[in-house]
C-alpha atoms as a PDB file:
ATOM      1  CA  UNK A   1    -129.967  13.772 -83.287  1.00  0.00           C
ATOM      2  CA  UNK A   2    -133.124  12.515 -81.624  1.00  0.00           C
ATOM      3  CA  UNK A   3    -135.724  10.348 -83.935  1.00  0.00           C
ATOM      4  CA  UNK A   4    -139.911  11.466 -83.935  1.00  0.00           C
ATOM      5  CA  UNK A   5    -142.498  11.754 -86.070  1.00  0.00           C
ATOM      6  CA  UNK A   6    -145.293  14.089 -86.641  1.00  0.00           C
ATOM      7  CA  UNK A   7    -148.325  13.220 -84.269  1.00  0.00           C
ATOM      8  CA  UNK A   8    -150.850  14.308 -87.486  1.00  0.00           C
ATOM      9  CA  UNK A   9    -150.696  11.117 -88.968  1.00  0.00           C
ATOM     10  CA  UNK A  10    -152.390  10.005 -85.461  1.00  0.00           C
ATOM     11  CA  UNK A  11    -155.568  11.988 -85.137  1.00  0.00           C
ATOM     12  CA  UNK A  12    -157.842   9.789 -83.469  1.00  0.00           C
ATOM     13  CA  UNK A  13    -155.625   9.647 -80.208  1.00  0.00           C
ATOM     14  CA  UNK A  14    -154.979  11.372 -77.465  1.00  0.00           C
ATOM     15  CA  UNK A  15    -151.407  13.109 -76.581  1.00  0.00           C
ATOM     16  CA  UNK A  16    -151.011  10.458 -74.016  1.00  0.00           C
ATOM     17  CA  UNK A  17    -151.925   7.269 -76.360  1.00  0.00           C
ATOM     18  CA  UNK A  18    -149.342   9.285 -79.027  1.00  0.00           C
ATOM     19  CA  UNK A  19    -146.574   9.576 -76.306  1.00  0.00           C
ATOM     20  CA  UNK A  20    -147.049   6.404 -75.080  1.00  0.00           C
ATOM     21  CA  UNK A  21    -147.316   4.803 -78.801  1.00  0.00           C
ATOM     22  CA  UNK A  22    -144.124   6.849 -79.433  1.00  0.00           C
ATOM     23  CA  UNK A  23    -142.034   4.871 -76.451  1.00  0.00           C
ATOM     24  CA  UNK A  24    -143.878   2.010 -77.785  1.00  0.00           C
ATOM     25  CA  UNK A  25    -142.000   2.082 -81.105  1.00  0.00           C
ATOM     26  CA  UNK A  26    -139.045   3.544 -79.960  1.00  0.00           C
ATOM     27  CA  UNK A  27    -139.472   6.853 -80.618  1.00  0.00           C
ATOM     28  CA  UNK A  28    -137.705   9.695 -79.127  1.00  0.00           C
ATOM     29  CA  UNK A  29    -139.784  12.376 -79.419  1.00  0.00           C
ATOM     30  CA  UNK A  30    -143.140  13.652 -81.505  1.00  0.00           C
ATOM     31  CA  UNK A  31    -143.743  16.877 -83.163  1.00  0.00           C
ATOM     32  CA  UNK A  32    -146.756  17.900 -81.241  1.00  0.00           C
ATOM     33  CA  UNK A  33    -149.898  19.090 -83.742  1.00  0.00           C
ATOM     34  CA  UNK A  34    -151.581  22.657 -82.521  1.00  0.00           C
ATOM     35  CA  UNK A  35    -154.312  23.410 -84.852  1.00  0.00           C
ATOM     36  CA  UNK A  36    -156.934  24.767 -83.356  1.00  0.00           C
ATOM     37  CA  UNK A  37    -159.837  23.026 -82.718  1.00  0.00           C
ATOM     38  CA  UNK A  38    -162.072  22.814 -85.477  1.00  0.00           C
ATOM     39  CA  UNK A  39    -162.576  20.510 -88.614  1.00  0.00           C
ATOM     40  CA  UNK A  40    -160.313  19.979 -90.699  1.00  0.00           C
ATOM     41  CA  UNK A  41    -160.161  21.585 -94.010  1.00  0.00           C
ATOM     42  CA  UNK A  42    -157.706  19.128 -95.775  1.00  0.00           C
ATOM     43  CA  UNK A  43    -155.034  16.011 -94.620  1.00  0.00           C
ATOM     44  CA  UNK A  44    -153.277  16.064 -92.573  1.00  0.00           C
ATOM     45  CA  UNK A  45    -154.575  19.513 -90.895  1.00  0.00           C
ATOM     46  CA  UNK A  46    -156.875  20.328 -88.429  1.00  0.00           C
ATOM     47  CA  UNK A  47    -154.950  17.444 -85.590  1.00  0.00           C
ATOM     48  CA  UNK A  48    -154.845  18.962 -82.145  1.00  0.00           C
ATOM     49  CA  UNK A  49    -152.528  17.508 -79.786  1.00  0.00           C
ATOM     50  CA  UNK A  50    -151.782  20.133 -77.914  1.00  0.00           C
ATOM     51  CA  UNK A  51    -155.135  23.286 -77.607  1.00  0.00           C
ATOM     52  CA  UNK A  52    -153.062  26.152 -76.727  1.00  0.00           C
ATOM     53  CA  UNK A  53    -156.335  28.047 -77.089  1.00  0.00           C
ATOM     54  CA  UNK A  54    -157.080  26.725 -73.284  1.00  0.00           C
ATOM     55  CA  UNK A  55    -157.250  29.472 -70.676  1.00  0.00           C
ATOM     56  CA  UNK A  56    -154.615  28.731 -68.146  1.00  0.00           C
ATOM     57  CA  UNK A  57    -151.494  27.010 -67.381  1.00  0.00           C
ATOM     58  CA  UNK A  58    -153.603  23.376 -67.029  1.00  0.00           C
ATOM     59  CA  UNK A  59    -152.943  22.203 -70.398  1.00  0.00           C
ATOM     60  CA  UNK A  60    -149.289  22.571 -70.242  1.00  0.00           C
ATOM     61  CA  UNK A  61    -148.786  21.486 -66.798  1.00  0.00           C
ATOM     62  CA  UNK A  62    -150.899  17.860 -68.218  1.00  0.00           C
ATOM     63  CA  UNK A  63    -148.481  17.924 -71.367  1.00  0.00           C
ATOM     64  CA  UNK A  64    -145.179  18.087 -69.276  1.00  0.00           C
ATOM     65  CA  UNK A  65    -146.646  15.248 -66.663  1.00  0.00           C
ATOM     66  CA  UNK A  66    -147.322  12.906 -70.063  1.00  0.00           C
ATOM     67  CA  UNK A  67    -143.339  13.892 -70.952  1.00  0.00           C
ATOM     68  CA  UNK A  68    -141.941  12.871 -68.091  1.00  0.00           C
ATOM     69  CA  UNK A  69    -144.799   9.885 -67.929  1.00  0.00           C
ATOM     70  CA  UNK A  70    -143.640   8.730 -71.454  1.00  0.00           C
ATOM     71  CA  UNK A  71    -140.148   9.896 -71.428  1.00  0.00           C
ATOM     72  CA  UNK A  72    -140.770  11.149 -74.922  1.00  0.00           C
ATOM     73  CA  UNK A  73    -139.786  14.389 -75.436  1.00  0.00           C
ATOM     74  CA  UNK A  74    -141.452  16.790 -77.763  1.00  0.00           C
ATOM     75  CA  UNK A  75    -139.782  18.442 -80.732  1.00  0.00           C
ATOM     76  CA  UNK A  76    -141.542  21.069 -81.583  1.00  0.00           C
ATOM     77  CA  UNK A  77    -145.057  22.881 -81.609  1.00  0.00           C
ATOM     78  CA  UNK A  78    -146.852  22.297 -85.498  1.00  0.00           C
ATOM     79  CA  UNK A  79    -149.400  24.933 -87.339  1.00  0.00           C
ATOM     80  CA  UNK A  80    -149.435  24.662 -91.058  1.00  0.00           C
ATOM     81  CA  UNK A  81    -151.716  26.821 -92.307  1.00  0.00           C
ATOM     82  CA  UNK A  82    -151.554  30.040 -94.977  1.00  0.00           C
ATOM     83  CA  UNK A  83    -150.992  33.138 -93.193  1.00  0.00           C
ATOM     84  CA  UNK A  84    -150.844  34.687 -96.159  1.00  0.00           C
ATOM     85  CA  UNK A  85    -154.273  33.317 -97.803  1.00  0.00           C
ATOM     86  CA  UNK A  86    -155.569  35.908 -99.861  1.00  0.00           C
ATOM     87  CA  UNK A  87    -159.071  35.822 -97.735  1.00  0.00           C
ATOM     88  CA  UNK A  88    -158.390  38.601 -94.657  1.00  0.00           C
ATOM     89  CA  UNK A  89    -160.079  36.825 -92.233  1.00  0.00           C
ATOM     90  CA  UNK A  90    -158.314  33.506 -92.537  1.00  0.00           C
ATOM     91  CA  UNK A  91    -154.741  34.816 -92.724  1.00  0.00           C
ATOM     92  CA  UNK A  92    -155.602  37.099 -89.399  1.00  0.00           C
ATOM     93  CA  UNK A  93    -156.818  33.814 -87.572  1.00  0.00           C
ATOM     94  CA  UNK A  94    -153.587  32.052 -89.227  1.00  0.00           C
ATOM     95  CA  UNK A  95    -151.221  34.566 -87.840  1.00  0.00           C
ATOM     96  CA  UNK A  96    -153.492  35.410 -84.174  1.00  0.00           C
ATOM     97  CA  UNK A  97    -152.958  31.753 -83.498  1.00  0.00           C
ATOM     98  CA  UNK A  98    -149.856  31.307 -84.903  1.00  0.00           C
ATOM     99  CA  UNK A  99    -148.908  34.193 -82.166  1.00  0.00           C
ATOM    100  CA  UNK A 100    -150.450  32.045 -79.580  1.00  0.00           C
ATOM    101  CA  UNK A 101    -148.268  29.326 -80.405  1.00  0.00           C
ATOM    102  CA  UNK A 102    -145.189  31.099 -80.660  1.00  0.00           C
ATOM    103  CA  UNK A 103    -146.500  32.206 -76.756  1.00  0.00           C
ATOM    104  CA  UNK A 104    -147.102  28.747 -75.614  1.00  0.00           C
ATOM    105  CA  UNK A 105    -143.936  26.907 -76.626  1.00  0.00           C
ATOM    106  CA  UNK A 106    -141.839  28.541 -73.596  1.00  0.00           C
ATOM    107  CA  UNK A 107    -144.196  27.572 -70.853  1.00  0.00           C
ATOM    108  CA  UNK A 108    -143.374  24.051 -72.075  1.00  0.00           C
ATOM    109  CA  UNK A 109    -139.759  24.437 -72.558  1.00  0.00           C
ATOM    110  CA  UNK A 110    -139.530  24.297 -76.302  1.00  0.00           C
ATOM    111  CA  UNK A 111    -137.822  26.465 -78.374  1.00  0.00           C
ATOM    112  CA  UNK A 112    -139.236  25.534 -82.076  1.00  0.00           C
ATOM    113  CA  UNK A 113    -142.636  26.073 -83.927  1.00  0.00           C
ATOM    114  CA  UNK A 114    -143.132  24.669 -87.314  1.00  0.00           C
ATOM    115  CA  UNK A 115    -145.380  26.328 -89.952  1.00  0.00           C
ATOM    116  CA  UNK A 116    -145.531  27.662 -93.469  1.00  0.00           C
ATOM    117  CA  UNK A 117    -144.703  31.296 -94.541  1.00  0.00           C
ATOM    118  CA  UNK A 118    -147.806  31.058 -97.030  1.00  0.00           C
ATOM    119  CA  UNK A 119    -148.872  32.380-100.001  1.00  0.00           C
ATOM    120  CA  UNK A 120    -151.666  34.135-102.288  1.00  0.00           C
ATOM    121  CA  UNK A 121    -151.534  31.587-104.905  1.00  0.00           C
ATOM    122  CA  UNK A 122    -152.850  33.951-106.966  1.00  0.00           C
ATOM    123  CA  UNK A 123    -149.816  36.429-107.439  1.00  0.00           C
ATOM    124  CA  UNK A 124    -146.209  35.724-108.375  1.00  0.00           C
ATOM    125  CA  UNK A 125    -143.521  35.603-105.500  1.00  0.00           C
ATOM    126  CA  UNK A 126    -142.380  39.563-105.849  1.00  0.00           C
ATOM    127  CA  UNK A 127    -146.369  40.744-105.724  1.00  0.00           C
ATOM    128  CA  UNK A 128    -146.511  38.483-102.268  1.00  0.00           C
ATOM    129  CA  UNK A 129    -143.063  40.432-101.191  1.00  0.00           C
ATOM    130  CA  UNK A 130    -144.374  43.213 -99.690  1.00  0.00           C
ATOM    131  CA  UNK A 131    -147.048  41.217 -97.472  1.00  0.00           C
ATOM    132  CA  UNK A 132    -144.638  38.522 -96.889  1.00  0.00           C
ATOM    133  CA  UNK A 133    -142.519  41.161 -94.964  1.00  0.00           C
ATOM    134  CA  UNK A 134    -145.125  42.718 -93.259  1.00  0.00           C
ATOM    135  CA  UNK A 135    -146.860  39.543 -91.717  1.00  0.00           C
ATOM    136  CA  UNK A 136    -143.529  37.621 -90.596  1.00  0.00           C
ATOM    137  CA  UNK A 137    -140.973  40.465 -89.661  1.00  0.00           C
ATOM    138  CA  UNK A 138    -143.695  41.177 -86.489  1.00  0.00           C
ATOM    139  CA  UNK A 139    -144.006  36.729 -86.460  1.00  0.00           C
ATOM    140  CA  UNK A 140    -140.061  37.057 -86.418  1.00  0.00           C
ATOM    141  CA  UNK A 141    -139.976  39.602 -83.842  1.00  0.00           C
ATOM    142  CA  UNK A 142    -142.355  37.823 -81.252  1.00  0.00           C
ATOM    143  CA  UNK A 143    -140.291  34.282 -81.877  1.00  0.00           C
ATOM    144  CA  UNK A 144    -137.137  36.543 -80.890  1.00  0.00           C
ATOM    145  CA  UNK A 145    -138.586  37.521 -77.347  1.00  0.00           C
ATOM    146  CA  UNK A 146    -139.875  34.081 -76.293  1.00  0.00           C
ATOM    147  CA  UNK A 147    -136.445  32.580 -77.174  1.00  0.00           C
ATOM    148  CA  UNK A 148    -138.090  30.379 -79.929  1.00  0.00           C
ATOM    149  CA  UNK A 149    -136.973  29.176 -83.523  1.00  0.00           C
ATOM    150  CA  UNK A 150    -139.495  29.322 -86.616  1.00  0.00           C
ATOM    151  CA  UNK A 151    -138.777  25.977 -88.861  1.00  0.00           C
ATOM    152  CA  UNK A 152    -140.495  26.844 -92.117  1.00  0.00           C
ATOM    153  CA  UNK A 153    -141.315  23.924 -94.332  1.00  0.00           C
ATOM    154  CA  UNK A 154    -140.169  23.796 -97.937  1.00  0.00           C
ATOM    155  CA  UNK A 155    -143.685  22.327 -98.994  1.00  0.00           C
ATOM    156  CA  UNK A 156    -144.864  23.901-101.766  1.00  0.00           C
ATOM    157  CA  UNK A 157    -148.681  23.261-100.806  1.00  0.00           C
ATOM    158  CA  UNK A 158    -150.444  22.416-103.999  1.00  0.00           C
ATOM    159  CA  UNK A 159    -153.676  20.338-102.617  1.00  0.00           C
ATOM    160  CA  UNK A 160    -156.097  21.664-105.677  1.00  0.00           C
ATOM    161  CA  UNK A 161    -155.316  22.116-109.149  1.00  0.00           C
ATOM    162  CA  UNK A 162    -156.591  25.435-109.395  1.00  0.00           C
ATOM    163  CA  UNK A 163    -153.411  26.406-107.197  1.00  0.00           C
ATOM    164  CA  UNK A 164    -151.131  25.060-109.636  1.00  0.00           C
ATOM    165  CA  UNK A 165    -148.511  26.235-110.333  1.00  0.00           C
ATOM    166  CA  UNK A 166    -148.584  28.968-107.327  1.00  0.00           C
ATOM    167  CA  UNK A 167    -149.073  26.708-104.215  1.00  0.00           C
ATOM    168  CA  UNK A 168    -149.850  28.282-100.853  1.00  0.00           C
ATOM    169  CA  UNK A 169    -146.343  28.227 -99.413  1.00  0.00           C
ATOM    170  CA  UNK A 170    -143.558  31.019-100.903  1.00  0.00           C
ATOM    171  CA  UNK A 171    -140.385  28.944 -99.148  1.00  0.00           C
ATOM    172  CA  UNK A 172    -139.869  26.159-101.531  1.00  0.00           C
ATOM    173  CA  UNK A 173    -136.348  26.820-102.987  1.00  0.00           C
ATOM    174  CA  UNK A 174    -133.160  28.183-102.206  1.00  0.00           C
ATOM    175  CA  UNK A 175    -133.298  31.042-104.245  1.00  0.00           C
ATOM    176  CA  UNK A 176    -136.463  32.015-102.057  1.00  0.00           C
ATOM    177  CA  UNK A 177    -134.524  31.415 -98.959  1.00  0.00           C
ATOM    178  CA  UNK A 178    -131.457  33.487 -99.571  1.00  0.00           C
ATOM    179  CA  UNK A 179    -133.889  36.487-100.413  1.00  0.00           C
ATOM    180  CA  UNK A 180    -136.039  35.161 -96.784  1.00  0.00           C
ATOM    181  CA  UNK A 181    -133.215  35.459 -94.426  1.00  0.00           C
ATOM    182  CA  UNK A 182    -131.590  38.720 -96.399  1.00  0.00           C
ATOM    183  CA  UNK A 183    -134.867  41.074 -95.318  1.00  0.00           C
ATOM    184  CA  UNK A 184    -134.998  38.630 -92.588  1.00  0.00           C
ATOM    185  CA  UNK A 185    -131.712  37.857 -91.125  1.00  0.00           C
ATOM    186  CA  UNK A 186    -132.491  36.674 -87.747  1.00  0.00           C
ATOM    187  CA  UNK A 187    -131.682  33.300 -86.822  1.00  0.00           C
ATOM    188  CA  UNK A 188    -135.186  33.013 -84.841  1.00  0.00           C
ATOM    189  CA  UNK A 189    -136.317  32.212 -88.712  1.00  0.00           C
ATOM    190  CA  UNK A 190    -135.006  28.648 -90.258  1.00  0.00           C
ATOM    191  CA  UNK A 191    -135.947  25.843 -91.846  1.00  0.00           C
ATOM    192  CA  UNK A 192    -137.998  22.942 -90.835  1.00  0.00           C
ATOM    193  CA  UNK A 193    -136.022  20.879 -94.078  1.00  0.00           C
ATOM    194  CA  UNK A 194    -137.933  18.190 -95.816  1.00  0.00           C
ATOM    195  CA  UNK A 195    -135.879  16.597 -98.410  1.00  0.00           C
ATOM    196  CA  UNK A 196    -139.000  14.875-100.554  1.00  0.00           C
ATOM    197  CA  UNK A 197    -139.984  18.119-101.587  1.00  0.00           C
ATOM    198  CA  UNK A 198    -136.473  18.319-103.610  1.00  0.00           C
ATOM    199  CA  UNK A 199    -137.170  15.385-105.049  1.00  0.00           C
ATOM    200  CA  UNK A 200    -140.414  15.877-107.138  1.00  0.00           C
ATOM    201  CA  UNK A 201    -139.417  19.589-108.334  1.00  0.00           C
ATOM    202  CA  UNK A 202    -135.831  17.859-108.954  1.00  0.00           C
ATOM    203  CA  UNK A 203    -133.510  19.713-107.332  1.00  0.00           C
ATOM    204  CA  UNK A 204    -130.385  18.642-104.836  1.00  0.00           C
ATOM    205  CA  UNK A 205    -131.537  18.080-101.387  1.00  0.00           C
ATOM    206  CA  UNK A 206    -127.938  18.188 -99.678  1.00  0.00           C
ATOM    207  CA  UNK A 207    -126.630  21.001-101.063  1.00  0.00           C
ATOM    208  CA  UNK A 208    -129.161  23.170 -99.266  1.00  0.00           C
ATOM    209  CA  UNK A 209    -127.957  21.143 -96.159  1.00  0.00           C
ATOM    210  CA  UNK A 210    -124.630  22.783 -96.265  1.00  0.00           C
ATOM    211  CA  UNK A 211    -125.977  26.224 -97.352  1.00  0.00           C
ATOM    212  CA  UNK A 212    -128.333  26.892 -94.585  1.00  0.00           C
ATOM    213  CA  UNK A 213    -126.677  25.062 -92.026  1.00  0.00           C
ATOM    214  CA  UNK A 214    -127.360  27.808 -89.631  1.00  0.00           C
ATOM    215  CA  UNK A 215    -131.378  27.872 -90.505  1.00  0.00           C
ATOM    216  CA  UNK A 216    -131.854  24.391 -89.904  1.00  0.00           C
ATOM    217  CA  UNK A 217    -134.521  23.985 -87.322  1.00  0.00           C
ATOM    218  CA  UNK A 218    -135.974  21.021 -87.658  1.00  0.00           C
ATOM    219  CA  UNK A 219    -135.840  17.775 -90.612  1.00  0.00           C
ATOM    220  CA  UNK A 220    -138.535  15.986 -91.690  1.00  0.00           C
ATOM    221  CA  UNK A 221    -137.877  12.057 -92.624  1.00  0.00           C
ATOM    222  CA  UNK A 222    -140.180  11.874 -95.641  1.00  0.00           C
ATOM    223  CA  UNK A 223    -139.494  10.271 -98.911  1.00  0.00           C
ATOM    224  CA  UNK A 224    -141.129  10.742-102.536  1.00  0.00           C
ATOM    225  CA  UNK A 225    -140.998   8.180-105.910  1.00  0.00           C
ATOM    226  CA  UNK A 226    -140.855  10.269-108.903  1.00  0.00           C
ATOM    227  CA  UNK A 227    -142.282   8.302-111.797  1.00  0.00           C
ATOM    228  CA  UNK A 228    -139.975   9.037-114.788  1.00  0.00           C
ATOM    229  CA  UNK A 229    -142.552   7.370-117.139  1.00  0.00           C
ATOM    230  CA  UNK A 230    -145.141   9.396-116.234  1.00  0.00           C
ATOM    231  CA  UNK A 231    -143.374  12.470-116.102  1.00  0.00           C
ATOM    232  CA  UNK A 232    -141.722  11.661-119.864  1.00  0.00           C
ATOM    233  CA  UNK A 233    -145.642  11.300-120.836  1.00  0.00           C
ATOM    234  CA  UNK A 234    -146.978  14.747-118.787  1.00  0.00           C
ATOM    235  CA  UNK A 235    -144.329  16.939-118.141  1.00  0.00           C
ATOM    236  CA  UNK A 236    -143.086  19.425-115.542  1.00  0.00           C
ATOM    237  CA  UNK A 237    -146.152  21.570-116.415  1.00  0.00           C
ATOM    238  CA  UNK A 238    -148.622  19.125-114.953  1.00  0.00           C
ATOM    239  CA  UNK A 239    -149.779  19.080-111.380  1.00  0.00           C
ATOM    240  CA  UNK A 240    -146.737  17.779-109.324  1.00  0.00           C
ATOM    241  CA  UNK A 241    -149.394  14.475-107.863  1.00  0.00           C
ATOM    242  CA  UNK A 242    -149.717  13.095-111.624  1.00  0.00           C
ATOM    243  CA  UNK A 243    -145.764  11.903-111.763  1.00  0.00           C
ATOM    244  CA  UNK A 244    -144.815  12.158-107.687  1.00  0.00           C
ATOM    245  CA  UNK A 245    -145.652   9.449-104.728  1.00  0.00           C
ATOM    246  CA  UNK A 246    -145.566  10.722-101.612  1.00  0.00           C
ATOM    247  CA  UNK A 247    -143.294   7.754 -99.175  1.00  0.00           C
ATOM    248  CA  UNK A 248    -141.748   6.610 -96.455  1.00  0.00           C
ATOM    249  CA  UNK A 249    -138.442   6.825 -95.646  1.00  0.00           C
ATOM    250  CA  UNK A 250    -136.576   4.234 -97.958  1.00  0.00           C
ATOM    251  CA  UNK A 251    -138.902   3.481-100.005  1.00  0.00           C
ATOM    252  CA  UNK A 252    -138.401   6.604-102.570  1.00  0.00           C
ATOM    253  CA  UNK A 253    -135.991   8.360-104.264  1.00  0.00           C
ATOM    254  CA  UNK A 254    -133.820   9.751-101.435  1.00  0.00           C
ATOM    255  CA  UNK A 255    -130.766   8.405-100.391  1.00  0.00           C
ATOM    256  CA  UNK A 256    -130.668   8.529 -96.658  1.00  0.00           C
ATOM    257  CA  UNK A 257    -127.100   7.370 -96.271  1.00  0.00           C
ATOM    258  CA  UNK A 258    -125.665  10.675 -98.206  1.00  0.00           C
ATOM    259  CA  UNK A 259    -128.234  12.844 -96.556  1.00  0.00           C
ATOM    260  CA  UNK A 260    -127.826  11.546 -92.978  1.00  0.00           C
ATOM    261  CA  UNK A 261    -123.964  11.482 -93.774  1.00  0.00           C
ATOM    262  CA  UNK A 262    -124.240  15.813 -94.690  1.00  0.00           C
ATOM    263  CA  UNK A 263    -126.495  16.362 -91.402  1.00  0.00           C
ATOM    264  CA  UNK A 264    -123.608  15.239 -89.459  1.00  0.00           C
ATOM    265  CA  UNK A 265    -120.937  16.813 -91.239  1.00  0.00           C
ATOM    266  CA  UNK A 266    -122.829  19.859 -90.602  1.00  0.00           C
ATOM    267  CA  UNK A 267    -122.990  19.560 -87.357  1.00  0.00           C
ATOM    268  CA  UNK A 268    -126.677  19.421 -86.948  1.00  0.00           C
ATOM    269  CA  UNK A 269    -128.124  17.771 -83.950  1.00  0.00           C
ATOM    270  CA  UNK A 270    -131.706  18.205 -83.299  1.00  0.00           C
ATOM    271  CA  UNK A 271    -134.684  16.465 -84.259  1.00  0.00           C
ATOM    272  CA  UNK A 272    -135.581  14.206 -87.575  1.00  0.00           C
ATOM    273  CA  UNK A 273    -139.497  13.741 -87.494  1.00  0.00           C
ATOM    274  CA  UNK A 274    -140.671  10.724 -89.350  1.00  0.00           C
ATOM    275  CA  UNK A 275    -143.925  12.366 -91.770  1.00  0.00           C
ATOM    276  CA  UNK A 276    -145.998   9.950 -92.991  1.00  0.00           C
ATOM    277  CA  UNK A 277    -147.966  10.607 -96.004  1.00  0.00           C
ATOM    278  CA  UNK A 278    -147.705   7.077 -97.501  1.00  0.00           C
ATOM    279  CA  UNK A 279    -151.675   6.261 -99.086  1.00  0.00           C
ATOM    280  CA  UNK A 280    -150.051   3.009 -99.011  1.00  0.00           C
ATOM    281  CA  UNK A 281    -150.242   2.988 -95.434  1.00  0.00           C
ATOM    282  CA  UNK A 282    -153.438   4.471 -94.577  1.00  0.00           C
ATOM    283  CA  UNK A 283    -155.983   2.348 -94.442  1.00  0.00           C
ATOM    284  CA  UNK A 284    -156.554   1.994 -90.657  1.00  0.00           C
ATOM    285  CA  UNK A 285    -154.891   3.246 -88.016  1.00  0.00           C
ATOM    286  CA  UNK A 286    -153.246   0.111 -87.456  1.00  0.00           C
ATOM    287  CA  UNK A 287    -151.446   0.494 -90.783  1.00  0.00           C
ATOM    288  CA  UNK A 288    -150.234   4.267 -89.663  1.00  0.00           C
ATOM    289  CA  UNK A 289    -148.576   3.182 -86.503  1.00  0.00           C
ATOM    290  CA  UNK A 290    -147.102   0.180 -88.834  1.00  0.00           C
ATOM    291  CA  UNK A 291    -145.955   2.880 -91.070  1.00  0.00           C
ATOM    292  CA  UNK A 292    -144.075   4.453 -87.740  1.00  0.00           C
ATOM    293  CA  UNK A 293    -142.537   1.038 -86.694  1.00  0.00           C
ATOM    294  CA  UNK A 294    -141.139   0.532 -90.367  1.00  0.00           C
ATOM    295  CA  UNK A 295    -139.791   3.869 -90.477  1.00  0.00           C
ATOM    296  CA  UNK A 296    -138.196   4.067 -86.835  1.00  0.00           C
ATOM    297  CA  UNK A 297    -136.568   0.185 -87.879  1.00  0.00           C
ATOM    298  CA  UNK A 298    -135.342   2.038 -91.401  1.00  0.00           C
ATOM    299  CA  UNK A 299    -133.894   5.465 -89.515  1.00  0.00           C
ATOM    300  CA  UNK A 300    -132.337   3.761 -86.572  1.00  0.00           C
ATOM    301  CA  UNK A 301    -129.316   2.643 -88.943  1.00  0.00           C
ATOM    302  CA  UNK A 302    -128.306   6.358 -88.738  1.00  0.00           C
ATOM    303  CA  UNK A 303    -130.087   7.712 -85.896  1.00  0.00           C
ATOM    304  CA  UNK A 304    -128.776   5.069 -82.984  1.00  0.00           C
ATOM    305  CA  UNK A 305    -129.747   5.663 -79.362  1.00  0.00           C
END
């Protein structure tokens, strides 16, 4: 396995000051953020790293020279948008740039892109079916010819209350996923697994491990407190950020041990990718690349070089 984080949490820097931060803090490698460039509509989004919208082989000729510069590889290619937002025009541009990634990633030897499936928050998973089919058998498709793997992440995507309890992201159990890869049983389509997620809707993150040990991707190291106090005072019916803390690795409710221990057994080798979305660390960007050092020091006890 090969220990990186996810260059979002950086978004002030530059893809060389991230690569060389990365060696810095003895990193491996960094998932590489790709949204296009624009302002960003809520955390975490909106980082670009890596502008695939440039005409022209220049941009990834500049990204393999910082590689090799660095010697920090890169994991993957990250877009984690809503191709399936109910609004046409915004799941189009989703999808037309998602395509553009899926394009990109061979002409800098990679062979994953991370994303979200999506969702109309408005409808119940069997009324998002049909469209769910129709936008990511095509997605599926392209991945297949370019030789690249789709990691879908098992974020639910709740960021306002009025999407509660839909979220903007149909892949967040394994009931979902068995029905996923059934009408779409290529192996170009995984998982990018995060195990926090488990923990705030309560379910068993290493079970899935074993399951869908074929669709695993890519991991992301991210931890999450539940509060049972709170929770015995609001309830599963409340929105999931009233009795959940977002943190990093070690400092929640996973136990890294037994989930590093099933990885292996598994016999999954690629990349874990540190996410940070610790408030408790973001107060300057010197606290965010602190956040990085901690969690590289934590992960190296089952991630040596």
């Amino acid at each position: 396995m090969q220990l990186g984080f996810v260059s979002a949490i950086l978004p002030e820097l530059s893809l060389d000051e991230v690569l060389a931060f990365a060696r810095e803090a003895d990193y491996d490698c960094v998932e590489v953020m790709c949204w296009p460039p624009s302002r960003a509509e809520r955390r975490y989004a909106g980082v670009t790293h890596l502008d695939v919208t440039s005409p022209g082989s220049a941009v990834f000729e500049q990204a393999a020279r910082l590689v090799q510069k660095h010697g920090v590889a890169l994991s993957g290619l990250g877009f984690y948008p809503n191709p399936l937002d109910p609004q046409p025009e915004v799941a189009q541009a989703a999808v037309a740039h998602l395509e553009r990634i899926i394009d990109a990633a061979p002409h800098l030897g990679l062979a994953r892109v991370n994303t979200f499936v999506g969702r109309d928050w408005r409808l119940s998973i069997d009324d998002n079916w049909p469209r769910f089919l129709a936008t990511w058998r095509p997605l599926v498709e392209r991945a297949e010819r370019a030789g690249v793997r789709i990691g879908i992440e098992n974020c639910p995507m709740f960021f306002t209350r009025d999407e509660w309890p839909g979220g903007k992201n149909l892949a967040i159990s394994p009931t979902i996923w068995r029905r996923m890869f059934a009408d779409i049983p290529s192996l170009h389509f995984g998982l990018n697994f995060d195990p926090s997620h488990c923990i705030w809707q309560q379910m068993d993150y290493l079970k899935p491990l074993r399951e869908f040990r074929d669709r695993l991707v890519h991991i992301h190291a991210k931890d999450a407190r539940l509060d049972r106090d709170r929770l015995d005072q609001v309830g599963l019916l409340a929105h999931p950020n009233e009795y959940h803390t977002p943190k990093l690795p070690g400092l929640g409710d996973v136990d890294w041990g037994r989930f590093f221990s099933v990885l292996t057994e598994v016999g999954y080798t690629g990349p874990v990718c540190v996410e940070v979305e610790d408030r408790a660390y973001e107060g300057s960007l010197d606290d965010r690349k602190r956040a990085l050092r901690q969690s590289a020091t934590f992960l190296r006890n089952y991630i040596p070089h």
